[in-house]
PDB file of N, CA and C in Angstrom:
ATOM      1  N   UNK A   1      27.010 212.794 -73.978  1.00  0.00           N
ATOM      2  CA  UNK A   1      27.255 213.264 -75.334  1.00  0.00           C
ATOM      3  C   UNK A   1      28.701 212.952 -75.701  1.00  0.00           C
ATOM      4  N   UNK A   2      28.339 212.265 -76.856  1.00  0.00           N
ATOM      5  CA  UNK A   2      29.992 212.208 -77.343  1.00  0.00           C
ATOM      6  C   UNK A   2      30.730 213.341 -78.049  1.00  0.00           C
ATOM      7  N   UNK A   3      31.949 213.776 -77.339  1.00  0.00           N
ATOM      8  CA  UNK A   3      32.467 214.884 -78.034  1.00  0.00           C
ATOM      9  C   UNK A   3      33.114 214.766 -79.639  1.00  0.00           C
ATOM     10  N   UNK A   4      33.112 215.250 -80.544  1.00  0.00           N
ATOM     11  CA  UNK A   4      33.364 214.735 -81.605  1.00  0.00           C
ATOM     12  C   UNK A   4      35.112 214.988 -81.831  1.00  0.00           C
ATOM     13  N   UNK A   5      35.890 214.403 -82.539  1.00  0.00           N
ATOM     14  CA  UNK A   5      37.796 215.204 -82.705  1.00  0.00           C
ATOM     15  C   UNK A   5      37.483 216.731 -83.686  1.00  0.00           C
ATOM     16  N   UNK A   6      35.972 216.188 -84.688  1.00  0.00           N
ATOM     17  CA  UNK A   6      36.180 217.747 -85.356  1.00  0.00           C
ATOM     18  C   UNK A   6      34.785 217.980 -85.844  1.00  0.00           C
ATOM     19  N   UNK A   7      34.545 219.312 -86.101  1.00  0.00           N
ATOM     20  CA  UNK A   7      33.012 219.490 -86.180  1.00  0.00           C
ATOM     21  C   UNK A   7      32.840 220.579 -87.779  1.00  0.00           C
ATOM     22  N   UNK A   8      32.190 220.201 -88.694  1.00  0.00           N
ATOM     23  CA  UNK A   8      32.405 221.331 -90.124  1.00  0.00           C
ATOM     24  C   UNK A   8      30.876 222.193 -89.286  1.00  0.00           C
ATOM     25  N   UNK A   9      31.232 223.310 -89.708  1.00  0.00           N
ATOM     26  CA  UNK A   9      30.096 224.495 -89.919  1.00  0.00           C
ATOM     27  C   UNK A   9      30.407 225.842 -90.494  1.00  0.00           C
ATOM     28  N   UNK A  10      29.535 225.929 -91.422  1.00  0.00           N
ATOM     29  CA  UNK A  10      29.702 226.946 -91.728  1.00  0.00           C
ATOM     30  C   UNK A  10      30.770 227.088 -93.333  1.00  0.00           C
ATOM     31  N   UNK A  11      30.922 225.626 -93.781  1.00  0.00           N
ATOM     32  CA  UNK A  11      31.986 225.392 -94.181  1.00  0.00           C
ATOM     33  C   UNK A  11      33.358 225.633 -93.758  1.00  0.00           C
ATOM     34  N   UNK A  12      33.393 225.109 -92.973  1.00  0.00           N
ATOM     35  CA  UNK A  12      34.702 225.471 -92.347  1.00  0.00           C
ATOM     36  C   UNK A  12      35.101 224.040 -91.545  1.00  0.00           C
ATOM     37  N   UNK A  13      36.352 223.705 -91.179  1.00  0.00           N
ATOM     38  CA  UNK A  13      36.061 222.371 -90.218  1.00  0.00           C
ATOM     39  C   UNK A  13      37.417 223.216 -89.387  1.00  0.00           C
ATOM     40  N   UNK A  14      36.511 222.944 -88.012  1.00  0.00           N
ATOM     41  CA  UNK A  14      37.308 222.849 -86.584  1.00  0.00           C
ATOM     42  C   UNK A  14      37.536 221.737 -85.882  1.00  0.00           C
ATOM     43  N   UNK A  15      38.669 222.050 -85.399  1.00  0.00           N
ATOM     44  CA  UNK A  15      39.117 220.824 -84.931  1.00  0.00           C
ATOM     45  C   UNK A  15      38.957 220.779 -83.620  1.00  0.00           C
ATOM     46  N   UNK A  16      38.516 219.578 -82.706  1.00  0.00           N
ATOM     47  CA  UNK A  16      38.250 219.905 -81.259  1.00  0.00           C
ATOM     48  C   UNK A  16      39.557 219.258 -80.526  1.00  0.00           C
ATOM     49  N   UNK A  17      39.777 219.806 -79.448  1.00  0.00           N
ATOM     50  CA  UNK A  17      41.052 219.508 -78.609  1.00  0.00           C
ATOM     51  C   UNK A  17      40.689 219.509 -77.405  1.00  0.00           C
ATOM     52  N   UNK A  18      41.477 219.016 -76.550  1.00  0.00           N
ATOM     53  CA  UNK A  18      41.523 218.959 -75.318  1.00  0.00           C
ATOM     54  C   UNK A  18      42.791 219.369 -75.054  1.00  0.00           C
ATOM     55  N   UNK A  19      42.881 220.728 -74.108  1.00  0.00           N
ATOM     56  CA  UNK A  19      44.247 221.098 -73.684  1.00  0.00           C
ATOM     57  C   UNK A  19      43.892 221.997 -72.260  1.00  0.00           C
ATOM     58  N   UNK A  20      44.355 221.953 -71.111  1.00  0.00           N
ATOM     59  CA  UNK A  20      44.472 222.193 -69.881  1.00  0.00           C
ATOM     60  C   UNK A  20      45.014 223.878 -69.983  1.00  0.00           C
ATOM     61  N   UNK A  21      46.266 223.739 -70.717  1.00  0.00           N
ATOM     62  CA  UNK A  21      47.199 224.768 -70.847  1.00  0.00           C
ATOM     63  C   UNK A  21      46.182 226.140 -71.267  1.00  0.00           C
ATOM     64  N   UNK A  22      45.795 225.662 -72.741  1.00  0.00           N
ATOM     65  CA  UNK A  22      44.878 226.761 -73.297  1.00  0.00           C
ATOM     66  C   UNK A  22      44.119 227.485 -72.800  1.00  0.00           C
ATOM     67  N   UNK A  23      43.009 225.993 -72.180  1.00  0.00           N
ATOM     68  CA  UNK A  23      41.931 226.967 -71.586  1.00  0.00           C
ATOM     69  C   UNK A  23      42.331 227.876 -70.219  1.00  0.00           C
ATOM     70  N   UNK A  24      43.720 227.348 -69.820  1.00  0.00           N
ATOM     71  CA  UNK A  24      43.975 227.753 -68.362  1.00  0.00           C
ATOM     72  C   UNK A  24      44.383 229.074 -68.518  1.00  0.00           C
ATOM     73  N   UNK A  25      44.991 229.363 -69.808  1.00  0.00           N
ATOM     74  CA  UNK A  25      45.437 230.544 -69.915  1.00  0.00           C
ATOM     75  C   UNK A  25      44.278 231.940 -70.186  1.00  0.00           C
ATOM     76  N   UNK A  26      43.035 231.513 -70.389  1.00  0.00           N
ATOM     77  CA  UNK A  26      41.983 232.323 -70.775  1.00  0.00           C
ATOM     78  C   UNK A  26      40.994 231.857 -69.602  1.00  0.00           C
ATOM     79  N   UNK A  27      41.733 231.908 -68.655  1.00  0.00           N
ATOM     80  CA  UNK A  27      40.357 231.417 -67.312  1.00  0.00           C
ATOM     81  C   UNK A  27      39.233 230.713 -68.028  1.00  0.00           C
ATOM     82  N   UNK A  28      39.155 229.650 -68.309  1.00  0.00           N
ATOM     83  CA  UNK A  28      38.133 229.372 -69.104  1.00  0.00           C
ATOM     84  C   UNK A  28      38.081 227.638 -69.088  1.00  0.00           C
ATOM     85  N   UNK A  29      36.597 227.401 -69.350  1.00  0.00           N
ATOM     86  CA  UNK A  29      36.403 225.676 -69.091  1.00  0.00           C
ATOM     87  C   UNK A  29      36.567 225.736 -71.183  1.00  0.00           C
ATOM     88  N   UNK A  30      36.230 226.282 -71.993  1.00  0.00           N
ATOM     89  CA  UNK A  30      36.457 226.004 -73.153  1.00  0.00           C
ATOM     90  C   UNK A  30      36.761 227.371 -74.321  1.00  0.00           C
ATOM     91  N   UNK A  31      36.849 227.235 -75.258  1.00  0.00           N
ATOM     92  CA  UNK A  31      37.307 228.747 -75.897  1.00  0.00           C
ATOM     93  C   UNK A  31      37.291 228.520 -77.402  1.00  0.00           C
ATOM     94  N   UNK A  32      36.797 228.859 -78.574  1.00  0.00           N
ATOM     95  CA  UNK A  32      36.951 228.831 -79.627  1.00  0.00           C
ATOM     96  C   UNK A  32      37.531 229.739 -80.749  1.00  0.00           C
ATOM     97  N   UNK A  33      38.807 229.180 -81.546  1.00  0.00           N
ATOM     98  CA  UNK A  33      39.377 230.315 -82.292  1.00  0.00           C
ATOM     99  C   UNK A  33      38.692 230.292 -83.585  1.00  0.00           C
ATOM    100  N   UNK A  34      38.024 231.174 -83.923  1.00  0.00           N
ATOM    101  CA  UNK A  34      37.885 231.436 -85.363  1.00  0.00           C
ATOM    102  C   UNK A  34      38.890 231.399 -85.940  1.00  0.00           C
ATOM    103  N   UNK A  35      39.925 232.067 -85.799  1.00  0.00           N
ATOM    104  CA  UNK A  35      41.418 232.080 -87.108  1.00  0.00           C
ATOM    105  C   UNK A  35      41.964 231.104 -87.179  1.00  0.00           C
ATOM    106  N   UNK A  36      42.180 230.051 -86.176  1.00  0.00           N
ATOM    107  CA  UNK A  36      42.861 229.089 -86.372  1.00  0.00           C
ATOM    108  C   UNK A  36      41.905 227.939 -86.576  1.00  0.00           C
ATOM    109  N   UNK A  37      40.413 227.580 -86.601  1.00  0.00           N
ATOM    110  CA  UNK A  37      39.339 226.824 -86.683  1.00  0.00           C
ATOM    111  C   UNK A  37      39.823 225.820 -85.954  1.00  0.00           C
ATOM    112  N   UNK A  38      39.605 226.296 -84.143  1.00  0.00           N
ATOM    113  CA  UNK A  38      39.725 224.949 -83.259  1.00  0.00           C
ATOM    114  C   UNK A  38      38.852 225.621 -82.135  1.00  0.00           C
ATOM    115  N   UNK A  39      38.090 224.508 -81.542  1.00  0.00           N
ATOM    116  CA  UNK A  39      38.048 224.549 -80.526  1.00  0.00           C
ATOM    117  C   UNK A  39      38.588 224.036 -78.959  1.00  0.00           C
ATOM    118  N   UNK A  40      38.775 224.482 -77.991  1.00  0.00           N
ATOM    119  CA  UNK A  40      39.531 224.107 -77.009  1.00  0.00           C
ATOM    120  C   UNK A  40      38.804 223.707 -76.162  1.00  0.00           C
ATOM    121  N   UNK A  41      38.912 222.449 -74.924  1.00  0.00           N
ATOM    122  CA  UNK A  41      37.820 222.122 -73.683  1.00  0.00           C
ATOM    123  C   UNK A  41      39.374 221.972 -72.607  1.00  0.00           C
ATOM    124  N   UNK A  42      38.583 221.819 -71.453  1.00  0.00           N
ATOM    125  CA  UNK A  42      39.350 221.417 -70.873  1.00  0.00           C
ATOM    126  C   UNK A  42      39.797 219.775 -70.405  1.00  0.00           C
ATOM    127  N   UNK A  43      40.276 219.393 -70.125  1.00  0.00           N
ATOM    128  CA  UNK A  43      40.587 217.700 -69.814  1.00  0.00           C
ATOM    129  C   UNK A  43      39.601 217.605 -68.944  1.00  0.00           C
ATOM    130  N   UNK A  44      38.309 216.371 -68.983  1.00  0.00           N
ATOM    131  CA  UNK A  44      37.935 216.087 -68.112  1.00  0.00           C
ATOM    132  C   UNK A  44      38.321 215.540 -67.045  1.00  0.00           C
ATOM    133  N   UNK A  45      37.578 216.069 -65.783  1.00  0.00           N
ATOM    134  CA  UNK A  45      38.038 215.417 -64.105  1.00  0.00           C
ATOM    135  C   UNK A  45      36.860 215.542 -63.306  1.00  0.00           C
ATOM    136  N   UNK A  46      37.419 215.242 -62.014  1.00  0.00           N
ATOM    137  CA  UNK A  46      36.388 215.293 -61.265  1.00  0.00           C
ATOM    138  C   UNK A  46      35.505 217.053 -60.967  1.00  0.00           C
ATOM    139  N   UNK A  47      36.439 217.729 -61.262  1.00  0.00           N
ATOM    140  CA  UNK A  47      35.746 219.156 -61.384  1.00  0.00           C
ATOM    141  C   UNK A  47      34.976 219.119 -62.782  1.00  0.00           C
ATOM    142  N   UNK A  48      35.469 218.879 -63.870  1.00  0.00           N
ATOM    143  CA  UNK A  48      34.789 219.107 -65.217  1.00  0.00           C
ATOM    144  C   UNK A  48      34.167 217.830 -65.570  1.00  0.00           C
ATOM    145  N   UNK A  49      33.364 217.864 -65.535  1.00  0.00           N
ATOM    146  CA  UNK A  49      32.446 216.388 -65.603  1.00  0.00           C
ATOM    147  C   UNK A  49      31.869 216.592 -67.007  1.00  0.00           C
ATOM    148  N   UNK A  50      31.324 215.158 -67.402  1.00  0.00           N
ATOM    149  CA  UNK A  50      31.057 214.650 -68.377  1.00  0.00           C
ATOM    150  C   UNK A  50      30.035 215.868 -69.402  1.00  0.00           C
ATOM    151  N   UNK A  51      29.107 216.111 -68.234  1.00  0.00           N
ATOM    152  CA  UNK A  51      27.766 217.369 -68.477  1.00  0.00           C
ATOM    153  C   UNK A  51      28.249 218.542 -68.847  1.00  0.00           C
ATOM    154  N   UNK A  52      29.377 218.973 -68.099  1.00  0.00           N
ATOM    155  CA  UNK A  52      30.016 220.302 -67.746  1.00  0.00           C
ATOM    156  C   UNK A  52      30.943 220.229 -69.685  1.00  0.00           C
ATOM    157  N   UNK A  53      31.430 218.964 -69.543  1.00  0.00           N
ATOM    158  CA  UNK A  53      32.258 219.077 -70.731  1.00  0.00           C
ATOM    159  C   UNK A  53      31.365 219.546 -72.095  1.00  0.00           C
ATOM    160  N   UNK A  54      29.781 218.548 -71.931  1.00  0.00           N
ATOM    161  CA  UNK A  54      28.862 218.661 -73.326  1.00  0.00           C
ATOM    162  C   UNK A  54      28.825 220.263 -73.452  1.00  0.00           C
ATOM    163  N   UNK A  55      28.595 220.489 -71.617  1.00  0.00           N
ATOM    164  CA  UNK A  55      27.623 221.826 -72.244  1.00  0.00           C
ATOM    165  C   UNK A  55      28.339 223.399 -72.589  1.00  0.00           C
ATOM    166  N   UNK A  56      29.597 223.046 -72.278  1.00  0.00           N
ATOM    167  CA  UNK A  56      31.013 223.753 -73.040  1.00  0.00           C
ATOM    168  C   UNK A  56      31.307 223.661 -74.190  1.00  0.00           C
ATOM    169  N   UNK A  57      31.017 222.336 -74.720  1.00  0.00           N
ATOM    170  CA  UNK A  57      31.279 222.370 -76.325  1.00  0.00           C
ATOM    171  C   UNK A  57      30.231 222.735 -76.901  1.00  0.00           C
ATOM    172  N   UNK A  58      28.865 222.720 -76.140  1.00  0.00           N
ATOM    173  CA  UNK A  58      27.606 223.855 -76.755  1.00  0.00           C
ATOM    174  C   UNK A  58      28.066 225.080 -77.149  1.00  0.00           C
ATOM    175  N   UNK A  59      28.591 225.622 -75.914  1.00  0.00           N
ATOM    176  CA  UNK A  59      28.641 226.501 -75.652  1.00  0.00           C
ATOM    177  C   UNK A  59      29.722 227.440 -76.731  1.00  0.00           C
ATOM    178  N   UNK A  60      30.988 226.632 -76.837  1.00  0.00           N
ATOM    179  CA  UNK A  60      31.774 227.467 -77.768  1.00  0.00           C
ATOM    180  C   UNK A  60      30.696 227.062 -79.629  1.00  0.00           C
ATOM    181  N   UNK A  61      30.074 226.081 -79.848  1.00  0.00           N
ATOM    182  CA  UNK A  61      29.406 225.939 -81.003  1.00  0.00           C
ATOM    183  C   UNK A  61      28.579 226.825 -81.161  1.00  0.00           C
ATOM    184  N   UNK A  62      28.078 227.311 -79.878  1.00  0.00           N
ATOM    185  CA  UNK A  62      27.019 229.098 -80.212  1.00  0.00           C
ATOM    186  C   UNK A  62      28.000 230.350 -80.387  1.00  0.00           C
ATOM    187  N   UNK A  63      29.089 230.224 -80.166  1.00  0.00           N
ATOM    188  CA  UNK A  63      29.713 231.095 -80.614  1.00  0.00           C
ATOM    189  C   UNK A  63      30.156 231.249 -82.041  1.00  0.00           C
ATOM    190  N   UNK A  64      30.149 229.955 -82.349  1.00  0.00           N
ATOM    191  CA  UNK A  64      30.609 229.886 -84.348  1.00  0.00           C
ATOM    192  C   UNK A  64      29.378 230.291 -84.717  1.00  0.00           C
ATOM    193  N   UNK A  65      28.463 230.014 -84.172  1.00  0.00           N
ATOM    194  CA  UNK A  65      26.889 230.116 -84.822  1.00  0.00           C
ATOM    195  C   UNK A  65      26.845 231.950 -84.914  1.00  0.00           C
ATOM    196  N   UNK A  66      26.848 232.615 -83.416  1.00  0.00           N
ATOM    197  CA  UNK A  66      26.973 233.636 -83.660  1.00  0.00           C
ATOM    198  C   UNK A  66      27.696 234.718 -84.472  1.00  0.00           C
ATOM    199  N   UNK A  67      28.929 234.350 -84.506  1.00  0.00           N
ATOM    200  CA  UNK A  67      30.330 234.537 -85.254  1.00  0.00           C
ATOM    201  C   UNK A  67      29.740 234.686 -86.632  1.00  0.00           C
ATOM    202  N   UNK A  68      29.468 233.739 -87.479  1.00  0.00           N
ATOM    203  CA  UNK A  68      28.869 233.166 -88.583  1.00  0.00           C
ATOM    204  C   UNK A  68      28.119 234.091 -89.134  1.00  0.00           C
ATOM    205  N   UNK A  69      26.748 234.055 -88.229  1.00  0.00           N
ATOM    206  CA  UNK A  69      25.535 234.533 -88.312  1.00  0.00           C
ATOM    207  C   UNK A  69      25.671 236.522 -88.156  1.00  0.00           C
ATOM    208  N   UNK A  70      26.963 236.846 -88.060  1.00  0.00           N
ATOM    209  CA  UNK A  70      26.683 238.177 -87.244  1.00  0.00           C
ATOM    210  C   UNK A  70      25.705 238.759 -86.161  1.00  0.00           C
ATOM    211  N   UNK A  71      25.818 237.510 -85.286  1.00  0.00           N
ATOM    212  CA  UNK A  71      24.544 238.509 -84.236  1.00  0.00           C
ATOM    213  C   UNK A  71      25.253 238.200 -82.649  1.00  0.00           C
ATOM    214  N   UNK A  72      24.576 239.448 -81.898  1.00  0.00           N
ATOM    215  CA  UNK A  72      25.147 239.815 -80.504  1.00  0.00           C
ATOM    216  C   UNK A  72      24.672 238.748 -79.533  1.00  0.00           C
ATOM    217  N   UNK A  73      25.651 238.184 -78.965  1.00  0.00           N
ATOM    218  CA  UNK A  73      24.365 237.396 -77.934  1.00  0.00           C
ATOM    219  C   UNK A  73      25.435 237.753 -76.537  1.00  0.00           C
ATOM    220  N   UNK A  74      25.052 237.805 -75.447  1.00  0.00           N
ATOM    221  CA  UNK A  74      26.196 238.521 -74.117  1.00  0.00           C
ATOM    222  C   UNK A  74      26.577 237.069 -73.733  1.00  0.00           C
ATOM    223  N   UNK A  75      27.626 236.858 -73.030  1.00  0.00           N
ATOM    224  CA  UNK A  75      28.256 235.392 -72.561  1.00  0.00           C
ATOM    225  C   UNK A  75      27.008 234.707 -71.637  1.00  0.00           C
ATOM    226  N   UNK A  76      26.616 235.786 -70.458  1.00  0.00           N
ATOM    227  CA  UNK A  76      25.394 235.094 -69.873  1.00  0.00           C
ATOM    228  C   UNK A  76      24.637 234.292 -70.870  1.00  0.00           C
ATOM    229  N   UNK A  77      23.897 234.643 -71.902  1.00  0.00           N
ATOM    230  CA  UNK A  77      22.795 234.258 -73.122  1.00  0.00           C
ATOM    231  C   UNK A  77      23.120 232.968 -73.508  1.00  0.00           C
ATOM    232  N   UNK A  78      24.836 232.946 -74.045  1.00  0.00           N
ATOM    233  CA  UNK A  78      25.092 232.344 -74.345  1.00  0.00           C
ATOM    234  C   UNK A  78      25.625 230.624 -73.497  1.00  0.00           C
ATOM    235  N   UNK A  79      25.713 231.207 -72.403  1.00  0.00           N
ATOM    236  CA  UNK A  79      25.740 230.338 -71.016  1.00  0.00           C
ATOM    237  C   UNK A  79      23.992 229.443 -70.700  1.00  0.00           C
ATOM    238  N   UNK A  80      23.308 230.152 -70.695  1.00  0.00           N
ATOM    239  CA  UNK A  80      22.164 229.660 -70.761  1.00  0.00           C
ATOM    240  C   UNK A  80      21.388 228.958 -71.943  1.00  0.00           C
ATOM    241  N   UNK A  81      21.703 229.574 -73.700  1.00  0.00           N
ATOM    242  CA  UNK A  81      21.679 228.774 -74.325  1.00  0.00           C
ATOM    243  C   UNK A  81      21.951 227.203 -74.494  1.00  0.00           C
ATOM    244  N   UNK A  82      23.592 227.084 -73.751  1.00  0.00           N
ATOM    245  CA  UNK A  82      24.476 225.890 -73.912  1.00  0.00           C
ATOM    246  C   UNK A  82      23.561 225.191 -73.055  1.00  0.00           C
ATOM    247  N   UNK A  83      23.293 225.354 -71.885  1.00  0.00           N
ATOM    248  CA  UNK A  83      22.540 224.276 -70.681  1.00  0.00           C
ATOM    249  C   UNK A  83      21.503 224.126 -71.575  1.00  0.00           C
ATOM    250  N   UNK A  84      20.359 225.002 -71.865  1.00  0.00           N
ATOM    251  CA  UNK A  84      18.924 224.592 -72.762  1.00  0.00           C
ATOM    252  C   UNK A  84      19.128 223.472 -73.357  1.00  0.00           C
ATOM    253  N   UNK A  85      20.097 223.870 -74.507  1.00  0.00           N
ATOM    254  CA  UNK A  85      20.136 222.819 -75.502  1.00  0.00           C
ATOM    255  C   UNK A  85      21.049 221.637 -75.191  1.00  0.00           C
ATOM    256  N   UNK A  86      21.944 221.581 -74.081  1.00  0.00           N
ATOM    257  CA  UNK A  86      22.324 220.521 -73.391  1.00  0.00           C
ATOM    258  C   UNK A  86      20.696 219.574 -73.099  1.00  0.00           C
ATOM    259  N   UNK A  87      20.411 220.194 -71.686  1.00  0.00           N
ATOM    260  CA  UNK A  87      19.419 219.676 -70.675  1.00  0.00           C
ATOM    261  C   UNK A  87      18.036 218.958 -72.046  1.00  0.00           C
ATOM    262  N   UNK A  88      17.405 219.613 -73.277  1.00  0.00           N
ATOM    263  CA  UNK A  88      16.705 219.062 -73.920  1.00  0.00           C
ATOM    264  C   UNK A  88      17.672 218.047 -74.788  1.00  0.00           C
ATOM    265  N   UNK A  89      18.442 217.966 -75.311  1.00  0.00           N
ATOM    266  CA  UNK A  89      19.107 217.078 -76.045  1.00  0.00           C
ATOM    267  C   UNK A  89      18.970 216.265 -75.099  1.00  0.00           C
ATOM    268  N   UNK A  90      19.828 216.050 -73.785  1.00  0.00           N
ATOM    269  CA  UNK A  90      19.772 214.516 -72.866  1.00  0.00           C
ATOM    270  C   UNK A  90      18.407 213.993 -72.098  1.00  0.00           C
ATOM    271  N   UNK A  91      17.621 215.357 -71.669  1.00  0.00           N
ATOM    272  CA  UNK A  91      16.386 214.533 -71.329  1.00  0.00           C
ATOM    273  C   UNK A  91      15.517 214.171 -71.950  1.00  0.00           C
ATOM    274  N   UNK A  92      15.761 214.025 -73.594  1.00  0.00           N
ATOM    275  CA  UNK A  92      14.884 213.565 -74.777  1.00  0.00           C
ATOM    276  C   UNK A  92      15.718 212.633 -75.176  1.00  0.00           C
ATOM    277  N   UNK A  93      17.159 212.199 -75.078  1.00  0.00           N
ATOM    278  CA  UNK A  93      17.756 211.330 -75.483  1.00  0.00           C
ATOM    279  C   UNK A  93      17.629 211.262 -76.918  1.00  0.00           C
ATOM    280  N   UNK A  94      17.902 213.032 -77.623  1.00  0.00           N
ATOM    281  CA  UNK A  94      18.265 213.239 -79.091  1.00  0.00           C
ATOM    282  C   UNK A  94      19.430 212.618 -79.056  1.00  0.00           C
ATOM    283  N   UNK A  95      19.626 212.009 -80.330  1.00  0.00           N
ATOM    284  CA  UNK A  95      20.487 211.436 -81.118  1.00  0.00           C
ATOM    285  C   UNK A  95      19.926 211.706 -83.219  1.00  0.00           C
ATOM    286  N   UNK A  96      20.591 212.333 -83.707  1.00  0.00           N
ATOM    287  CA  UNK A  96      20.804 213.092 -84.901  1.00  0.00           C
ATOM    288  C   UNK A  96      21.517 212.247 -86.009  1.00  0.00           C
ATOM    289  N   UNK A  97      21.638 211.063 -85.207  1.00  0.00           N
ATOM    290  CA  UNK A  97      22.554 210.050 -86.299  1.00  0.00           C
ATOM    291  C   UNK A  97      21.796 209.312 -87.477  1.00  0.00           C
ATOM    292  N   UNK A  98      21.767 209.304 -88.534  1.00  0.00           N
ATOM    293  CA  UNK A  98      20.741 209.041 -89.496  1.00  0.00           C
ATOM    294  C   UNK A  98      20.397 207.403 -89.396  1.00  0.00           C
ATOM    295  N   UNK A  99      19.596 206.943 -88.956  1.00  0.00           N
ATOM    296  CA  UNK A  99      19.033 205.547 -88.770  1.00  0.00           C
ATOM    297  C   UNK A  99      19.814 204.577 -89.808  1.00  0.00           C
ATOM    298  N   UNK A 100      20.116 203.458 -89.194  1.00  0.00           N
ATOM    299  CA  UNK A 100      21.078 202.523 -90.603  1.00  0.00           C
ATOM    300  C   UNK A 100      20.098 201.839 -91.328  1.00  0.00           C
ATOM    301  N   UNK A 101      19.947 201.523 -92.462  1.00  0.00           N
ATOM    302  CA  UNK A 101      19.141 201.070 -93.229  1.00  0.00           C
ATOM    303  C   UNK A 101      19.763 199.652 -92.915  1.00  0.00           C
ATOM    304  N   UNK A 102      19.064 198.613 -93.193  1.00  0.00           N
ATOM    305  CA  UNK A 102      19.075 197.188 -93.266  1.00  0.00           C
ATOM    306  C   UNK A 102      18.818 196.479 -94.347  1.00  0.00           C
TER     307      UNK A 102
END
């Protein structure tokens, strides 16, 4: 999955980053600020792999969803959400990009 630099929802546009520092400071592989509309991952490596990275940026995107939406979901839920919709997005090889006309 390609990570995108910025993602609108909700009307709103966040900006995605990669920073070591951030997430390091919130024990965390990724983290999303509502007030400041960014999200944070960590630098990929050999610990945070390509998968690990998608299914982190799921993962903070169910949180805008929730955020948004006003509804409770516990971090577990939301941990298991991110893999679901990881694991079906790549083993269906979704792609959402609108077909180019010719």
């Amino acid at each position: 999955m390609k990570i995108p630099k910025k993602i609108r929802a909700f009307g709103r546009e966040y900006l995605v980053i990669h920073d070591d520092d951030i997430t390091a400071s919130y024990e965390s592989h990724g983290l999303v600020s509502h007030d400041k509309e960014f999200i944070a991952l960590r630098k990929r490596s050999l610990s945070f792999s390509e998968a690990k990275e998608a299914s982190t940026f799921l993962h903070e995107i169910i949180h805008i969803i929730e955020e948004n939406l006003n509804i409770a979901i516990d971090e577990d839920q939301v941990n298991l959400l991110a893999v679901a919709l990881y694991t079906i997005l790549v083993d269906n090889k979704l792609n959402f990009q609108p077909l180019e006309s010719k």
